[in-house]
C-alpha atoms as a PDB file:
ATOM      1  CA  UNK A   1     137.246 139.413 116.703  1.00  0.00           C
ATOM      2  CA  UNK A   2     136.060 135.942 117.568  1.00  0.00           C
ATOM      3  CA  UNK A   3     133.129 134.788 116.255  1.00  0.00           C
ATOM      4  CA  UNK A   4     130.814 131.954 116.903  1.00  0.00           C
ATOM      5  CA  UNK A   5     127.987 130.155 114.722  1.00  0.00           C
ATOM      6  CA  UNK A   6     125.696 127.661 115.760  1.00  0.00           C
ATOM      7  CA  UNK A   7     124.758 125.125 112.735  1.00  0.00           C
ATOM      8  CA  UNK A   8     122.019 122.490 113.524  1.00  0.00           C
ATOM      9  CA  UNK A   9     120.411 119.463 111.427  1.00  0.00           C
ATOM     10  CA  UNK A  10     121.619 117.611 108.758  1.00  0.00           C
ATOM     11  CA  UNK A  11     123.872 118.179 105.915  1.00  0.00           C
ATOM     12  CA  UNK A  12     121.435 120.753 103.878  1.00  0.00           C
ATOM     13  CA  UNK A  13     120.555 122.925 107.039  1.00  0.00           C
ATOM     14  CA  UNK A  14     124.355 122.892 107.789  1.00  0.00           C
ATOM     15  CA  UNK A  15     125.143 124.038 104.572  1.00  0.00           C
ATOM     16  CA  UNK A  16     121.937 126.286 104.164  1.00  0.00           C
ATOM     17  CA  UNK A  17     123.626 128.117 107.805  1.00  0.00           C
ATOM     18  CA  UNK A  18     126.907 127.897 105.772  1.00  0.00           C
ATOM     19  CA  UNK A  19     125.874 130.390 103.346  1.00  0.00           C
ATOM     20  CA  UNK A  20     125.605 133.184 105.983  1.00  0.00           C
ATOM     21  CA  UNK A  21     128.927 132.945 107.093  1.00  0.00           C
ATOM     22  CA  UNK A  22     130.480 135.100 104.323  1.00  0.00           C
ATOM     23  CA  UNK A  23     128.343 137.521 104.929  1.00  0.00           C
ATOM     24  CA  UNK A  24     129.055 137.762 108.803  1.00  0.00           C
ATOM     25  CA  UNK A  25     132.464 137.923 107.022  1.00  0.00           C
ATOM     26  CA  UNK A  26     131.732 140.716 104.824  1.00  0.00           C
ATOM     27  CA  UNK A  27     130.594 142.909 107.988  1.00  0.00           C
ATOM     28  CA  UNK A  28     133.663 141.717 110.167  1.00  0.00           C
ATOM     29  CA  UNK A  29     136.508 141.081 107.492  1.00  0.00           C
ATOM     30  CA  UNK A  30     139.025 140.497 109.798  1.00  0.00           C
ATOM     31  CA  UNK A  31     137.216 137.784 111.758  1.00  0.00           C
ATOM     32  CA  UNK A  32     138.184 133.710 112.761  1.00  0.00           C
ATOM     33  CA  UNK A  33     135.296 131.557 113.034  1.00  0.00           C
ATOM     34  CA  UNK A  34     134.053 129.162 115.441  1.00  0.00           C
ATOM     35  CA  UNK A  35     131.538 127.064 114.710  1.00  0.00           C
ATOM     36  CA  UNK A  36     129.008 124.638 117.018  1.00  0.00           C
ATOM     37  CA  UNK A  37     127.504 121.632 115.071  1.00  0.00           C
ATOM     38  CA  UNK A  38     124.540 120.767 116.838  1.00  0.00           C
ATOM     39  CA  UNK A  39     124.334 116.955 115.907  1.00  0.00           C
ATOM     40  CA  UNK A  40     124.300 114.444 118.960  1.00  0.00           C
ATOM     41  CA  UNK A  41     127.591 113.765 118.027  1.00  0.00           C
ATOM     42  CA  UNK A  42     127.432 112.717 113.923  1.00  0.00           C
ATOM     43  CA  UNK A  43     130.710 113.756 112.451  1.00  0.00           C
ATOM     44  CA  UNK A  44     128.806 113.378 108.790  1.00  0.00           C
ATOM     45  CA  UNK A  45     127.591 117.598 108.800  1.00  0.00           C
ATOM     46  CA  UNK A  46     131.157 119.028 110.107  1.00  0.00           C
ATOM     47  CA  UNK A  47     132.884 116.556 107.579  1.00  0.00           C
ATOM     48  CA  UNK A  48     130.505 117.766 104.897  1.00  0.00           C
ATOM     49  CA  UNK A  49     131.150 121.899 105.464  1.00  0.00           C
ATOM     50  CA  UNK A  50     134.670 121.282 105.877  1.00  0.00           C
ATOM     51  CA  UNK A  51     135.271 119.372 102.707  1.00  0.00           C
ATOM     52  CA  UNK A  52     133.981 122.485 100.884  1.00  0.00           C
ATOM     53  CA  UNK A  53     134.776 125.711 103.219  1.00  0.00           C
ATOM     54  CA  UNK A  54     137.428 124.614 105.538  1.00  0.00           C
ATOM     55  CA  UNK A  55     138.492 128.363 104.469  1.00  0.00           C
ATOM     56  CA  UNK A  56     135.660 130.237 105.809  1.00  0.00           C
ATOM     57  CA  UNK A  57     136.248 128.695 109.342  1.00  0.00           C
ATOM     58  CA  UNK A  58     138.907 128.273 112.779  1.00  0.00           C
ATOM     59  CA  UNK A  59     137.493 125.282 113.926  1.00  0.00           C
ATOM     60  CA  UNK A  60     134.595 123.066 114.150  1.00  0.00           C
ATOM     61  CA  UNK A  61     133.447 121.829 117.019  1.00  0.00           C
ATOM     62  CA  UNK A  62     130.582 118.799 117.476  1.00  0.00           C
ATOM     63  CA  UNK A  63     127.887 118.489 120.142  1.00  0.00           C
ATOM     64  CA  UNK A  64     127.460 115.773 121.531  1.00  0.00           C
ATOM     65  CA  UNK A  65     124.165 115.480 123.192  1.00  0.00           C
ATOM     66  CA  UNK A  66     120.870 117.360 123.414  1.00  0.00           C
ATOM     67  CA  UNK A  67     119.754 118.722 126.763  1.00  0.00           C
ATOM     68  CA  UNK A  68     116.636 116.838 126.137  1.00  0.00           C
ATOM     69  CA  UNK A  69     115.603 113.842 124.009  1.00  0.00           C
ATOM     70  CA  UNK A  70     112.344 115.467 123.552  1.00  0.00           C
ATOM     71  CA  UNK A  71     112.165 119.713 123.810  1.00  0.00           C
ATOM     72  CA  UNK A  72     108.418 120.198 123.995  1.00  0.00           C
ATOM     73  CA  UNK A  73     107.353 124.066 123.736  1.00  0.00           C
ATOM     74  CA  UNK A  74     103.437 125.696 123.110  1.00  0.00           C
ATOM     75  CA  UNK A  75     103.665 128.171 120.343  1.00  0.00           C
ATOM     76  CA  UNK A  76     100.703 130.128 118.534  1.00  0.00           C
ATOM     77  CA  UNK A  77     100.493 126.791 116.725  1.00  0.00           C
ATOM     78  CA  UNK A  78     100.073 124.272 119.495  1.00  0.00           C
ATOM     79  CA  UNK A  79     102.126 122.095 121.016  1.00  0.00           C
ATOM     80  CA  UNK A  80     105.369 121.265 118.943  1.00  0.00           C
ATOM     81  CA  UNK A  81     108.584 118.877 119.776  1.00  0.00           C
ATOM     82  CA  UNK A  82     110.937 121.956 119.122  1.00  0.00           C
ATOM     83  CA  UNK A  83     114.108 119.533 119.377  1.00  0.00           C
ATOM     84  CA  UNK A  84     116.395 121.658 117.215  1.00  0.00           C
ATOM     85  CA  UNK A  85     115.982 124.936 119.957  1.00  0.00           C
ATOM     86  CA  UNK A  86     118.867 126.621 120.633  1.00  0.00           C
ATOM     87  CA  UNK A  87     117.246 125.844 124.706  1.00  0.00           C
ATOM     88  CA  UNK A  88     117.698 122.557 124.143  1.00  0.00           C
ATOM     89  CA  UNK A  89     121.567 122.635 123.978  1.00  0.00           C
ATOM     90  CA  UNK A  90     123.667 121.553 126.880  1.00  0.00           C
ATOM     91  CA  UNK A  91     124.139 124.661 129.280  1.00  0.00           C
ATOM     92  CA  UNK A  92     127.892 124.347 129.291  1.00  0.00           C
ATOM     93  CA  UNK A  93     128.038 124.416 125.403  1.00  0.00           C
ATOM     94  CA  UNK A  94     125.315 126.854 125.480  1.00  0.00           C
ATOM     95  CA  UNK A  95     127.072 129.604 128.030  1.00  0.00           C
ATOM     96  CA  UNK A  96     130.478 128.566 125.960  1.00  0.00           C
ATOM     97  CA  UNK A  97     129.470 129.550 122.330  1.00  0.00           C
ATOM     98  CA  UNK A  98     127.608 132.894 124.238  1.00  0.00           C
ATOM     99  CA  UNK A  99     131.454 133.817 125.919  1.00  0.00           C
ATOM    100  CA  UNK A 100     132.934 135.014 122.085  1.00  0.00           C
ATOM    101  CA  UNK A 101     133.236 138.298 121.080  1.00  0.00           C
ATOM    102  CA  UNK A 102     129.623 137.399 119.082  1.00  0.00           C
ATOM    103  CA  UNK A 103     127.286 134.882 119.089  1.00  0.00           C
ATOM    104  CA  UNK A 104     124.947 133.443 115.810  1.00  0.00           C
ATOM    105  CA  UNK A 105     122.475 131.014 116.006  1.00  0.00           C
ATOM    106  CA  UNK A 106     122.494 129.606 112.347  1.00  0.00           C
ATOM    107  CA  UNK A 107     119.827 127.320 113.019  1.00  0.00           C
ATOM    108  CA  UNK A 108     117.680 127.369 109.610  1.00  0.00           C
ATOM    109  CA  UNK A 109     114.022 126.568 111.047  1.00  0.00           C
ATOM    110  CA  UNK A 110     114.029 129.069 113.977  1.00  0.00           C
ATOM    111  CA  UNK A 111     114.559 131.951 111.309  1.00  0.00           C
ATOM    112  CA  UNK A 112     116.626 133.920 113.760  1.00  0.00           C
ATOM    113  CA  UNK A 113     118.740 134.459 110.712  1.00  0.00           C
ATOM    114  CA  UNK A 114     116.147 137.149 109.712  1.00  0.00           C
ATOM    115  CA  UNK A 115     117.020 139.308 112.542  1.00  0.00           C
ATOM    116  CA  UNK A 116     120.788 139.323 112.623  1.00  0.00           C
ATOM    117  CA  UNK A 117     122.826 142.644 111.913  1.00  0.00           C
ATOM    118  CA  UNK A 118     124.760 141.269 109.068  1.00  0.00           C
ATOM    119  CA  UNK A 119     123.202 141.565 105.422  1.00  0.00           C
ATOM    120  CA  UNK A 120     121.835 138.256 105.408  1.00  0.00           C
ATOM    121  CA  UNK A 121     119.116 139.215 102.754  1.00  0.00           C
ATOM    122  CA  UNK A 122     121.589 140.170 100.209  1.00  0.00           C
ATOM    123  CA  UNK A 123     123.096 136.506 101.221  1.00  0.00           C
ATOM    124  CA  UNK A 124     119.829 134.592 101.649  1.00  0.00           C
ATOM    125  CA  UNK A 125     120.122 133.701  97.546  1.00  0.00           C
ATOM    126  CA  UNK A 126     124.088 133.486  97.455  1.00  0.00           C
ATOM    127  CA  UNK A 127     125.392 130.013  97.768  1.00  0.00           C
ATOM    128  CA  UNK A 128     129.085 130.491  98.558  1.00  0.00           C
ATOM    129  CA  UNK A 129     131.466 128.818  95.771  1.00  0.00           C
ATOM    130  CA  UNK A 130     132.970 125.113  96.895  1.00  0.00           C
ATOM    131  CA  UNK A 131     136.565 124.606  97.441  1.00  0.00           C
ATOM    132  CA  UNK A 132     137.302 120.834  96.988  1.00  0.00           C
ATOM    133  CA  UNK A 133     140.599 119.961  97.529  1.00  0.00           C
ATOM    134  CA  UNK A 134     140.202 115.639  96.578  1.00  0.00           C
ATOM    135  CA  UNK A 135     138.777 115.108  93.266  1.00  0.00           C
ATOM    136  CA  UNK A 136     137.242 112.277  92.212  1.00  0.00           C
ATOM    137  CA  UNK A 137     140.111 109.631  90.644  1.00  0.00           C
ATOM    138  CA  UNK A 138     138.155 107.059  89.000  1.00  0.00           C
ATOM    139  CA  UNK A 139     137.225 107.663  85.058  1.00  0.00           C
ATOM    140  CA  UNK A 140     133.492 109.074  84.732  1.00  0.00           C
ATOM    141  CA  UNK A 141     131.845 110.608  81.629  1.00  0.00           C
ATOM    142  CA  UNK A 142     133.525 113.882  79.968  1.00  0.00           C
ATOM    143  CA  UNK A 143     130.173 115.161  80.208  1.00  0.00           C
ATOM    144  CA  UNK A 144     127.515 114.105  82.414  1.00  0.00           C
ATOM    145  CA  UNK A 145     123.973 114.563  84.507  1.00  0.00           C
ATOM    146  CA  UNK A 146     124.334 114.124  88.417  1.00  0.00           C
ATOM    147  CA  UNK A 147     121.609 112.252  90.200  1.00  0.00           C
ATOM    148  CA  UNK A 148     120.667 111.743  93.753  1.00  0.00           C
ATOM    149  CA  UNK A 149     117.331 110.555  94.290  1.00  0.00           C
ATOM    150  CA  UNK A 150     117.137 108.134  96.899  1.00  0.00           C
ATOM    151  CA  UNK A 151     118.396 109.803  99.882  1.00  0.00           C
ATOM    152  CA  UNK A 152     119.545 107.936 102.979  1.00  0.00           C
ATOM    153  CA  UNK A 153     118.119 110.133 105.554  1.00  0.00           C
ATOM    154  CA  UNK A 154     115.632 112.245 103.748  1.00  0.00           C
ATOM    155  CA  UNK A 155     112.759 109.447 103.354  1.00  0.00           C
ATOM    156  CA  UNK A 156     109.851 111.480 103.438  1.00  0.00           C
ATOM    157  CA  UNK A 157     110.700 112.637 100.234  1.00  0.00           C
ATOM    158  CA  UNK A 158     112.235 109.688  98.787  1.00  0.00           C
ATOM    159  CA  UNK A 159     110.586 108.626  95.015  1.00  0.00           C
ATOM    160  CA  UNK A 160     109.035 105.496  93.963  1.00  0.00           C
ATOM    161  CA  UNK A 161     110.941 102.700  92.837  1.00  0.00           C
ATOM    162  CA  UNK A 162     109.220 102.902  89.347  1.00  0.00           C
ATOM    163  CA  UNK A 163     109.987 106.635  88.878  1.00  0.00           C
ATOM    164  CA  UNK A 164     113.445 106.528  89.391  1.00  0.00           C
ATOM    165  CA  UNK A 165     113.462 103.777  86.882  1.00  0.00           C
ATOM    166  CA  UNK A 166     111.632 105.922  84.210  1.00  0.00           C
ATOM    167  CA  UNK A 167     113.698 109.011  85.114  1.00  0.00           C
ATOM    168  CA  UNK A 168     117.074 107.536  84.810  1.00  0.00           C
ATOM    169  CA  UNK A 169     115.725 106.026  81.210  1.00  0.00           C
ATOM    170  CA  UNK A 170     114.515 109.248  80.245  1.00  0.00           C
ATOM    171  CA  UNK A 171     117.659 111.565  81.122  1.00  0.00           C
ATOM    172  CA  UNK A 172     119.968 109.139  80.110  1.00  0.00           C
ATOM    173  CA  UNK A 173     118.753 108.567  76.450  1.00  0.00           C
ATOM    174  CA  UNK A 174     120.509 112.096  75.948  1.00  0.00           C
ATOM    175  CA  UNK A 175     123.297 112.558  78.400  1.00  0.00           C
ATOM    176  CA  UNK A 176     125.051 110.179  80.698  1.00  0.00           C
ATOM    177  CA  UNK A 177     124.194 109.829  84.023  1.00  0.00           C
ATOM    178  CA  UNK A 178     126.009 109.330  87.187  1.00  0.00           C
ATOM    179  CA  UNK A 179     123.743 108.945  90.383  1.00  0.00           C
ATOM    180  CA  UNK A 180     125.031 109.137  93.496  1.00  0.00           C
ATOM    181  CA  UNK A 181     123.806 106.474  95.920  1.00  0.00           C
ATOM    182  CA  UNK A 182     125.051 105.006  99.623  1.00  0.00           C
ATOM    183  CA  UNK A 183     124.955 100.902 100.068  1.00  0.00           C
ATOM    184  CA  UNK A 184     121.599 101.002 102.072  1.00  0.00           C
ATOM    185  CA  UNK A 185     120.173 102.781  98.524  1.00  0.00           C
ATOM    186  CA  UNK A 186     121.892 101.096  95.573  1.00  0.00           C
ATOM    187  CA  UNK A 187     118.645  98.903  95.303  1.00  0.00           C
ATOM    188  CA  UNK A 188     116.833 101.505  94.100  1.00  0.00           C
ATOM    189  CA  UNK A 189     118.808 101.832  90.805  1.00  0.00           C
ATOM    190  CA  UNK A 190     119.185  97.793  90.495  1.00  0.00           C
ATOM    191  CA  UNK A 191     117.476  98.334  87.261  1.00  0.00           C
ATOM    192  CA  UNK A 192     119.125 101.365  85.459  1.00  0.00           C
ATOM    193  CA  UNK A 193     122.610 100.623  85.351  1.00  0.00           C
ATOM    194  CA  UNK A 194     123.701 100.820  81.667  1.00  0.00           C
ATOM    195  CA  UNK A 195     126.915 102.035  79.706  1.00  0.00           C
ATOM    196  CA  UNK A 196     124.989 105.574  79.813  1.00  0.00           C
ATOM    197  CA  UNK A 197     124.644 105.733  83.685  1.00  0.00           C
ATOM    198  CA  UNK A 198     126.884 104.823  86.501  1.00  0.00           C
ATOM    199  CA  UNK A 199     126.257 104.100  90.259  1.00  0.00           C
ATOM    200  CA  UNK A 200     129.118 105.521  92.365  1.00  0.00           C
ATOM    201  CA  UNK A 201     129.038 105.048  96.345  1.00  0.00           C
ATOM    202  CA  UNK A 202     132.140 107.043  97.640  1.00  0.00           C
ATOM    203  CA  UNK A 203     133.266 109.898 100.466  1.00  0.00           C
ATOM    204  CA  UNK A 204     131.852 112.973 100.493  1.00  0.00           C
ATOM    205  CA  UNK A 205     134.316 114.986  99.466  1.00  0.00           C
ATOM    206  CA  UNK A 206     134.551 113.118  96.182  1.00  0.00           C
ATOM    207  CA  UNK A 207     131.277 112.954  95.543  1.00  0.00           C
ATOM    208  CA  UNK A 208     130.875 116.668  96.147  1.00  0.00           C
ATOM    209  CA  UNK A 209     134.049 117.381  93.091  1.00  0.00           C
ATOM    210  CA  UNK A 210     131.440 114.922  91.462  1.00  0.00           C
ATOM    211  CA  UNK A 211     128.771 117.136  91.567  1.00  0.00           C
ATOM    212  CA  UNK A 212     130.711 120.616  90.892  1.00  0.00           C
ATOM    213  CA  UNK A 213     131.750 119.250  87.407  1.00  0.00           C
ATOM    214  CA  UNK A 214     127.578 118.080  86.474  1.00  0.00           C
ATOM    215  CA  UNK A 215     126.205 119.825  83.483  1.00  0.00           C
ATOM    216  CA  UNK A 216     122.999 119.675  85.648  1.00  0.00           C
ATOM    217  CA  UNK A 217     121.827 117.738  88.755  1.00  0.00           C
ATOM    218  CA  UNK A 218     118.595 116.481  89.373  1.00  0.00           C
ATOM    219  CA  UNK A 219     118.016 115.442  93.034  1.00  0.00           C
ATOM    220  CA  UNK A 220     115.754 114.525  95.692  1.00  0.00           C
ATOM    221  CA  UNK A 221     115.101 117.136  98.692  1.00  0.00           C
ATOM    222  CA  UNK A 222     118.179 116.166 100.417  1.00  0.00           C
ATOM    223  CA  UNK A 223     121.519 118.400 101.527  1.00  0.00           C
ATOM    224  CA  UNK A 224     123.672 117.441  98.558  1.00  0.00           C
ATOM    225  CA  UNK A 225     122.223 119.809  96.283  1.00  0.00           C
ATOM    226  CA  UNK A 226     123.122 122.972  97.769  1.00  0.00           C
ATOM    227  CA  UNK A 227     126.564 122.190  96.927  1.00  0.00           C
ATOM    228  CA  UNK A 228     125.411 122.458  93.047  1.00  0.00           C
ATOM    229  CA  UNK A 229     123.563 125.733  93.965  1.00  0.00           C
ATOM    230  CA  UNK A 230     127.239 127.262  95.294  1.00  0.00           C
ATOM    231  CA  UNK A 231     129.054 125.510  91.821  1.00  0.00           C
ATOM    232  CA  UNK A 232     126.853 127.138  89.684  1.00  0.00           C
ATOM    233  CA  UNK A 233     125.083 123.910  88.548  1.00  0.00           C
ATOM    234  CA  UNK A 234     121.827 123.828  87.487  1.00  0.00           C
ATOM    235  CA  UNK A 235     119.715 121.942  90.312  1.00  0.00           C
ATOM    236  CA  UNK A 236     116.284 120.715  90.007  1.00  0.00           C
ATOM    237  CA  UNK A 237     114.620 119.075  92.707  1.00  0.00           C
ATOM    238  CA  UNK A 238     111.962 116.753  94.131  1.00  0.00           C
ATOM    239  CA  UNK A 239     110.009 117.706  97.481  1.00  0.00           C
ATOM    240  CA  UNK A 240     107.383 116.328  99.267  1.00  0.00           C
ATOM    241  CA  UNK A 241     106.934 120.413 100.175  1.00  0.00           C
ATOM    242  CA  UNK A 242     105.687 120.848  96.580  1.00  0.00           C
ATOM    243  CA  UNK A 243     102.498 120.570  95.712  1.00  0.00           C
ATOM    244  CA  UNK A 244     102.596 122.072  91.865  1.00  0.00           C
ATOM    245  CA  UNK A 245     105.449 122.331  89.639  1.00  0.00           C
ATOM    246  CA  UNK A 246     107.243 125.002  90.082  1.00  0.00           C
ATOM    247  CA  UNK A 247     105.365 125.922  93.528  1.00  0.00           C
ATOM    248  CA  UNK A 248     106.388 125.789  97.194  1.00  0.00           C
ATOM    249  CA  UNK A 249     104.439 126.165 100.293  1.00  0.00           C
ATOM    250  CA  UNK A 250     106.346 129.536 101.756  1.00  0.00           C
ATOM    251  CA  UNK A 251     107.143 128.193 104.909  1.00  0.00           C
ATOM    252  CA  UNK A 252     109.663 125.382 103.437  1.00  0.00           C
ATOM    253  CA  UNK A 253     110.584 128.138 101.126  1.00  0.00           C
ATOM    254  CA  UNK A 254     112.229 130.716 103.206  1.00  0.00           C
ATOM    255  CA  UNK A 255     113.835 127.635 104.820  1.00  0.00           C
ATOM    256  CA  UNK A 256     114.768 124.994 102.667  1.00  0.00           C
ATOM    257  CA  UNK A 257     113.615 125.023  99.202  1.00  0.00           C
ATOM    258  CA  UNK A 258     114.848 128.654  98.359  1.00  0.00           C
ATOM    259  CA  UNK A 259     113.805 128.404  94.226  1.00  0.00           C
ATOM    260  CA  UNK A 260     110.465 127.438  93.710  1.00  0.00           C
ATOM    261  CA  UNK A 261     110.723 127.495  89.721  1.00  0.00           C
ATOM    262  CA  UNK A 262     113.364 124.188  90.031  1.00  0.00           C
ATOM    263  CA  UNK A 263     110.996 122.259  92.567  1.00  0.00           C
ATOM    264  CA  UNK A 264     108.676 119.691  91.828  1.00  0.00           C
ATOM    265  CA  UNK A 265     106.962 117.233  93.341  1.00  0.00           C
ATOM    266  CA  UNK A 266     107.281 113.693  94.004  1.00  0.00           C
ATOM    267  CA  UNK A 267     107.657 111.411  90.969  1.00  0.00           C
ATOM    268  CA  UNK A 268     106.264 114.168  88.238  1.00  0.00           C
ATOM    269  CA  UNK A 269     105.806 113.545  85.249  1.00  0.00           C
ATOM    270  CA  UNK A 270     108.996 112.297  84.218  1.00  0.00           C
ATOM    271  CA  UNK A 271     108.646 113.341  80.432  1.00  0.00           C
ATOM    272  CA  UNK A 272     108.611 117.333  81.984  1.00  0.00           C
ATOM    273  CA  UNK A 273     111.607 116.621  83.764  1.00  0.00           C
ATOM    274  CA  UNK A 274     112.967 115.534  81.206  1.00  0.00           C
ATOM    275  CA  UNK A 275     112.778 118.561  78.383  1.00  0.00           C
ATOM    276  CA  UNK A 276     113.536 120.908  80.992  1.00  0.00           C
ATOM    277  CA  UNK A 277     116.765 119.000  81.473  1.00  0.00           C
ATOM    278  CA  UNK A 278     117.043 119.214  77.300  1.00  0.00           C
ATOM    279  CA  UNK A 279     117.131 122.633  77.325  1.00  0.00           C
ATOM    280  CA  UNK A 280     118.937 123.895  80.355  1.00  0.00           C
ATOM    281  CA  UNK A 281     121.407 121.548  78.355  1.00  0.00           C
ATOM    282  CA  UNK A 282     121.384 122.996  75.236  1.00  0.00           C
ATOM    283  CA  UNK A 283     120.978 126.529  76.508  1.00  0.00           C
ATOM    284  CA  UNK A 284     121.910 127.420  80.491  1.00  0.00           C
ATOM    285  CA  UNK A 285     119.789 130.493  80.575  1.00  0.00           C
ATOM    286  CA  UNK A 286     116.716 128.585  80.887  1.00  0.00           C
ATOM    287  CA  UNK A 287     117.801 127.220  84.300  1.00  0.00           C
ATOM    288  CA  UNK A 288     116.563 131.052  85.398  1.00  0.00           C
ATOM    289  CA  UNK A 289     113.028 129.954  84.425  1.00  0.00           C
ATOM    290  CA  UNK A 290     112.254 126.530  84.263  1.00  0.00           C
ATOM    291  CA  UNK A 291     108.980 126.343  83.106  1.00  0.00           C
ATOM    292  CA  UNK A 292     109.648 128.447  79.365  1.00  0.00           C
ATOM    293  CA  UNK A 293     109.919 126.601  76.331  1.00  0.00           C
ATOM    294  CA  UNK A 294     111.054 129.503  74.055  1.00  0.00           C
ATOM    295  CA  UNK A 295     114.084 131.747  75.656  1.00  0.00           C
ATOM    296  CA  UNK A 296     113.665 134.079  72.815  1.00  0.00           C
ATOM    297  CA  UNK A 297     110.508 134.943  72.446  1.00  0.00           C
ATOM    298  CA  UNK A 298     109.169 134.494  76.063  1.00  0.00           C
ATOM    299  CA  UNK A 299     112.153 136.307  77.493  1.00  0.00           C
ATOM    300  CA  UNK A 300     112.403 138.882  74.580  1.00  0.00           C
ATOM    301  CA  UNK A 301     115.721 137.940  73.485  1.00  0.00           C
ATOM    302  CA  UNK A 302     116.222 139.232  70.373  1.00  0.00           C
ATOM    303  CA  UNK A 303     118.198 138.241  67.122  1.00  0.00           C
ATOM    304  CA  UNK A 304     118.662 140.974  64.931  1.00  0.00           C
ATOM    305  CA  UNK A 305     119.884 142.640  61.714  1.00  0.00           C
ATOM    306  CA  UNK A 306     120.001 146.184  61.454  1.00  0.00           C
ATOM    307  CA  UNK A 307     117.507 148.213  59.519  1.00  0.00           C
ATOM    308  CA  UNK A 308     119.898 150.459  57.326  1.00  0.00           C
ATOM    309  CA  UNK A 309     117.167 152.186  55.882  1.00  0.00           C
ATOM    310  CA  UNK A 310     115.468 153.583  59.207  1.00  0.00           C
ATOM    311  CA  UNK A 311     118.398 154.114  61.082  1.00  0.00           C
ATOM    312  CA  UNK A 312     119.396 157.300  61.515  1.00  0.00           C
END
């Protein structure tokens, strides 16, 4: 059976649509999959999904072009520039990805996900594990904290200058830190560089095997970090979407902020951030839940000796 997926967006929505693909697997095991990367033509998503799970597809192919520049639609809300519609895609590419054997639009905001026939609800928190082929070849720390807080293309939830400054002193008075930055962002860490933390602009691939081998990573609302979720690193993260620690509006939720207890938002309290980092450090089982300060007692773990005299 051929199967094809549509994946739209940047990076994180790519890789958010990613994580349904094993389980359109599970349901059609012998499957080959096609995918449709709905991008105007950027390479940056397909090169991004391949680095990791090049095994969980045939081919990738890249659109080129919207039908429209601007896809305007009335909803229940108003008017709305719907751009990332499956409508708004080319009617040849359109009528092409419809001719396989099946057809799923992996588009994150439309939440068509929710009605598809595979389990995707028993997938919706499963983050499929990264298979990085290039590591990274240039000496870093043995251990280390993974930062990427001043994303290129996510500005609306990018952090103050003097945040980042405090964070980076903070976290890295404990554990090394290496932050992962572009050229057009290396300004904003100017003033942290130390022998504790290191600024490393490099491909993708590499600085995905980067982030697989974090003890933690700590990251603004940007694609990068759904990599850690599938490597099993502890992730918190920063989003304009947050309005309390620990809280997410449920809309930005069910799409892109799937753990509420690791979100935060912009440039909090930095001191916070920072003992929660302490712990999941010293102890990984308080990644689960954030927010406790005593696994043992607030999660009833006990330590025990036995009581000879009352057991029977």
């Amino acid at each position: 059976m051929n199967i094809c997926v549509r994946l739209e967006g940047g990076l994180g929505d790519h890789l958010l649509g990613n994580r349904f693909v094993p389980a359109i697997l599970d349901k059609y095991p012998s499957a080959k999959i096609t995918a449709y990367s709905d991008t105007e033509g950027n390479t940056f998503q397909k090169e991004g999904v391949l680095c990791a799970y090049e095994h969980l597809y045939e081919k990738i192919n890249v659109i080129e072009n919207k039908k429209h520049k601007e896809f305007w639609v009335d909803c229940q809300f108003g008017e709305d520039n719907y751009y990332g519609a499956l409508e708004n895609v080319p009617e040849d590419i359109a009528q092409e990805m419809q001719s396989y054997d099946k057809f799923y639009d992996l588009h994150i905001d439309s939440l068509k996900w929710m009605q598809h026939d595979y389990d995707w609800l028993r997938y919706f928190y499963f983050f499929p594990k990264p298979d990085i082929s290039e590591g990274y070849d240039e000496s870093l720390f043995d251990e280390y904290i993974v930062l990427h807080l001043a994303s290129e293309t996510s500005v609306g939830h990018r952090l103050e200058q003097w945040y980042i400054n405090r964070l980076v002193k903070e976290l890295s008075s404990f554990l090394p830190c290496v932050i992962i930055s572009t050229p057009e962002t290396n300004h904003f860490f100017e003033n942290c560089i130390n022998e504790n933390v290191k600024l490393v602009n490099t491909s993708v691939s590499k600085a995905f095997d980067i982030i697989t081998k974090a003890k933690l990573m700590i990251s603004t609302d940007s694609g990068f970090r759904y990599l850690a979720y599938g490597a099993g690193v502890p992730t918190l993260t920063f989003s304009s979407s947050s309005d309390a620690p620990h809280q997410v509006m449920p809309s930005h939720q069910i799409r892109w902020l799937p753990s509420p207890p690791h979100t935060f938002p912009l440039n909090f309290d930095a001191v916070y951030i920072s003992q929660i980092a302490k712990r999941i450090l010293k102890d990984k089982g308080y990644a689960l839940l954030p927010y406790i300060t005593d696994i043992d007692s607030q999660l009833v773990r006990r330590k025990y000796t036995i009581n000879q005299e009352k057991t029977k």
